[in-house]
C-alpha atoms as a PDB file:
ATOM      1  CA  UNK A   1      -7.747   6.332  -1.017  1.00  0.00           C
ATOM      2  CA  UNK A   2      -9.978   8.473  -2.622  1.00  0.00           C
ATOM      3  CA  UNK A   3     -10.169  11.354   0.165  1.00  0.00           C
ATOM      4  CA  UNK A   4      -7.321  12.759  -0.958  1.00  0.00           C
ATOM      5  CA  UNK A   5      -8.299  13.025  -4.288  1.00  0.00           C
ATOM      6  CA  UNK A   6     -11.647  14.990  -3.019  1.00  0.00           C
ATOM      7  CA  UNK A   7      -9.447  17.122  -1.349  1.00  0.00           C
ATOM      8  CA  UNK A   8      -7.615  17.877  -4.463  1.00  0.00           C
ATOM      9  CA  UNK A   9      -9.840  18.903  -7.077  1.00  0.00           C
ATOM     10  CA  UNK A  10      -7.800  20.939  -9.107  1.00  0.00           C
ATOM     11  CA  UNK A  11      -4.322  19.843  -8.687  1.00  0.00           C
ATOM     12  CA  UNK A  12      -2.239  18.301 -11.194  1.00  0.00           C
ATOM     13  CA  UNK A  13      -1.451  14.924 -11.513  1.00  0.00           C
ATOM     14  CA  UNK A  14       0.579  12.293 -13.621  1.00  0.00           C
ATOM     15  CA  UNK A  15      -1.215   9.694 -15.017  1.00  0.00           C
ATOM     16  CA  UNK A  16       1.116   6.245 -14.847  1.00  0.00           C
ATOM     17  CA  UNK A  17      -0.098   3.416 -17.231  1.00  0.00           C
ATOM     18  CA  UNK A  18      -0.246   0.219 -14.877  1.00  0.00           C
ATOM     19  CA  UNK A  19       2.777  -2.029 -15.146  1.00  0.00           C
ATOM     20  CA  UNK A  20       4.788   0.461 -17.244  1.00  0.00           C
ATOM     21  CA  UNK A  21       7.488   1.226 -14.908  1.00  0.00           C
ATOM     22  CA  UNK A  22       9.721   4.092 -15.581  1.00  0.00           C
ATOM     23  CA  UNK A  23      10.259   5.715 -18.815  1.00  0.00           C
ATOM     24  CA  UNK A  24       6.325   4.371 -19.632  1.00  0.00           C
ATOM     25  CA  UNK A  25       3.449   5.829 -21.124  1.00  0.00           C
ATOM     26  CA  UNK A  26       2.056   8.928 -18.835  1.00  0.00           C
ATOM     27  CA  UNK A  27      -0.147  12.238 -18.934  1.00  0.00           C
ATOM     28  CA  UNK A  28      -0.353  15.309 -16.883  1.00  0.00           C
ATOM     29  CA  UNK A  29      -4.124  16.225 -15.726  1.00  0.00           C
ATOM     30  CA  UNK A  30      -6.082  18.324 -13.359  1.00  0.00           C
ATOM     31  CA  UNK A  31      -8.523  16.923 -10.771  1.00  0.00           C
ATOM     32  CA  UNK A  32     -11.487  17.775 -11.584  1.00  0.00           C
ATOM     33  CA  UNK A  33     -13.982  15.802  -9.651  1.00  0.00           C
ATOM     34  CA  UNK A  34     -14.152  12.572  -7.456  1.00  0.00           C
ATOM     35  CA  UNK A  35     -17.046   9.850  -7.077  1.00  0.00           C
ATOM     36  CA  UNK A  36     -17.261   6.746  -4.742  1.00  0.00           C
ATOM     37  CA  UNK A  37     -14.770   4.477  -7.397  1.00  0.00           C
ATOM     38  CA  UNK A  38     -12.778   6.635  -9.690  1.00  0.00           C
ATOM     39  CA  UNK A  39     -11.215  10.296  -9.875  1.00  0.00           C
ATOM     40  CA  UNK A  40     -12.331  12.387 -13.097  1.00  0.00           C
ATOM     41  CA  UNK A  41      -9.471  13.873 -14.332  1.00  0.00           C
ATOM     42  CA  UNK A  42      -8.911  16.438 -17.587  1.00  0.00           C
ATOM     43  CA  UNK A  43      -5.833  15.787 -20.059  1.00  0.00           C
ATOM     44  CA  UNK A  44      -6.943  18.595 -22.032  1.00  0.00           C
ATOM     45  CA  UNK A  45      -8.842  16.960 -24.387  1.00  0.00           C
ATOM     46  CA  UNK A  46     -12.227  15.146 -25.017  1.00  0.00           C
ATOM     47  CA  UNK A  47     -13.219  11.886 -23.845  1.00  0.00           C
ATOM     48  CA  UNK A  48     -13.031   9.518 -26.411  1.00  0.00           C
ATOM     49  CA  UNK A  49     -15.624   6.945 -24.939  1.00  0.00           C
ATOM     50  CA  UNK A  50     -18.313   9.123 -23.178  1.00  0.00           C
ATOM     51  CA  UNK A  51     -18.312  12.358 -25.124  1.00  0.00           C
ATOM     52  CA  UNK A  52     -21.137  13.872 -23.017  1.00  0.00           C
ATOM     53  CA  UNK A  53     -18.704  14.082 -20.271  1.00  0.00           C
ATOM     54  CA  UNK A  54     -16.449  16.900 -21.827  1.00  0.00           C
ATOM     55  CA  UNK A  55     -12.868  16.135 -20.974  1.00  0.00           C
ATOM     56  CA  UNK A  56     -14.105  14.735 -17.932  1.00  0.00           C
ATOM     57  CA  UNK A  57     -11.816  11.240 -17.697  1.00  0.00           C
ATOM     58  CA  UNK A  58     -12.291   8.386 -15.415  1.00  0.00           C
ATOM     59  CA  UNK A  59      -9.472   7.251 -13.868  1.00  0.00           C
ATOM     60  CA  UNK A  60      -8.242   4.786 -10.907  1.00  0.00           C
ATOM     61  CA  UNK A  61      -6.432   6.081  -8.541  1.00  0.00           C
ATOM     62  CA  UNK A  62      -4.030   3.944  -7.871  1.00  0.00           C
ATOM     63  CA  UNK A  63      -2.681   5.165 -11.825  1.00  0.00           C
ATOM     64  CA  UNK A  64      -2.218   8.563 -10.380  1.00  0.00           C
ATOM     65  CA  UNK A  65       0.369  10.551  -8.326  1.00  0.00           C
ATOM     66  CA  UNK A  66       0.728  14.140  -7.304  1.00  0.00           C
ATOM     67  CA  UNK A  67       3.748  16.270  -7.306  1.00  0.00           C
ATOM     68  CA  UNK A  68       7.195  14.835  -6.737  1.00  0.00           C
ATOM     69  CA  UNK A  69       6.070  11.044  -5.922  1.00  0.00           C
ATOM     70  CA  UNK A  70       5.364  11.781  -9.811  1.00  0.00           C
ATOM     71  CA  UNK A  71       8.450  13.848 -10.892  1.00  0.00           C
ATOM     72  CA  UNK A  72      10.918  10.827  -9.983  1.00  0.00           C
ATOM     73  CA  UNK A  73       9.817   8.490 -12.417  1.00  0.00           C
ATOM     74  CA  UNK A  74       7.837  10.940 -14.661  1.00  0.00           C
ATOM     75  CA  UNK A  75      10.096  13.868 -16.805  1.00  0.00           C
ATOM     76  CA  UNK A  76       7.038  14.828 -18.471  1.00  0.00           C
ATOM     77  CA  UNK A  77       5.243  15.340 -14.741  1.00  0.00           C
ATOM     78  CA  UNK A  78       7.999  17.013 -13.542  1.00  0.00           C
ATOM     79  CA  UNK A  79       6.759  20.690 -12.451  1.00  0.00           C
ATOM     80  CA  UNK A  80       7.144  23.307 -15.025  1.00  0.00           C
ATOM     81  CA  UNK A  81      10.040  25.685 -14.930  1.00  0.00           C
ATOM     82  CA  UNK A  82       8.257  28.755 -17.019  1.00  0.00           C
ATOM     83  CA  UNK A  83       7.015  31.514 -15.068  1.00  0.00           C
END
């Protein structure tokens, strides 16, 4: 599961709080680095629990999706129409 995310570092993704469903709590990030459990992944702003790590964010990635597996159940995910 997480060799895709290695290959993605980068990308944007939409984070999907587990058992929200549609409509729930989420957060657009950018891969930014992978290690043997979890994908790091920056919202944009510090983390909260483990300042030394920047924005870096642990996340599992079975919370995550990329492109429009995220934009069907995610507005805020949905790719950005400004040029």
């Amino acid at each position: 599961m997480l060799d895709r995310f290695r290959s993605a570092i980068g990308r944007e993704v939409c984070y999907s709080a587990p058992g929200s469903g549609p409509g729930g709590p989420t957060e657009r990030g950018v891969v930014i680095a992978v290690n043997d459990r979890v994908v790091f992944v920056d919202y944009g702003y510090p983390n909260p629990v483990r300042p030394e790590l920047g924005n870096a964010i642990a996340t599992h990635p079975a919370n995550l999706r990329f492109g429009t597996a995220a934009d069907a159940h995610c507005p805020r995910c949905a790719p950005s129409t400004e040029v």
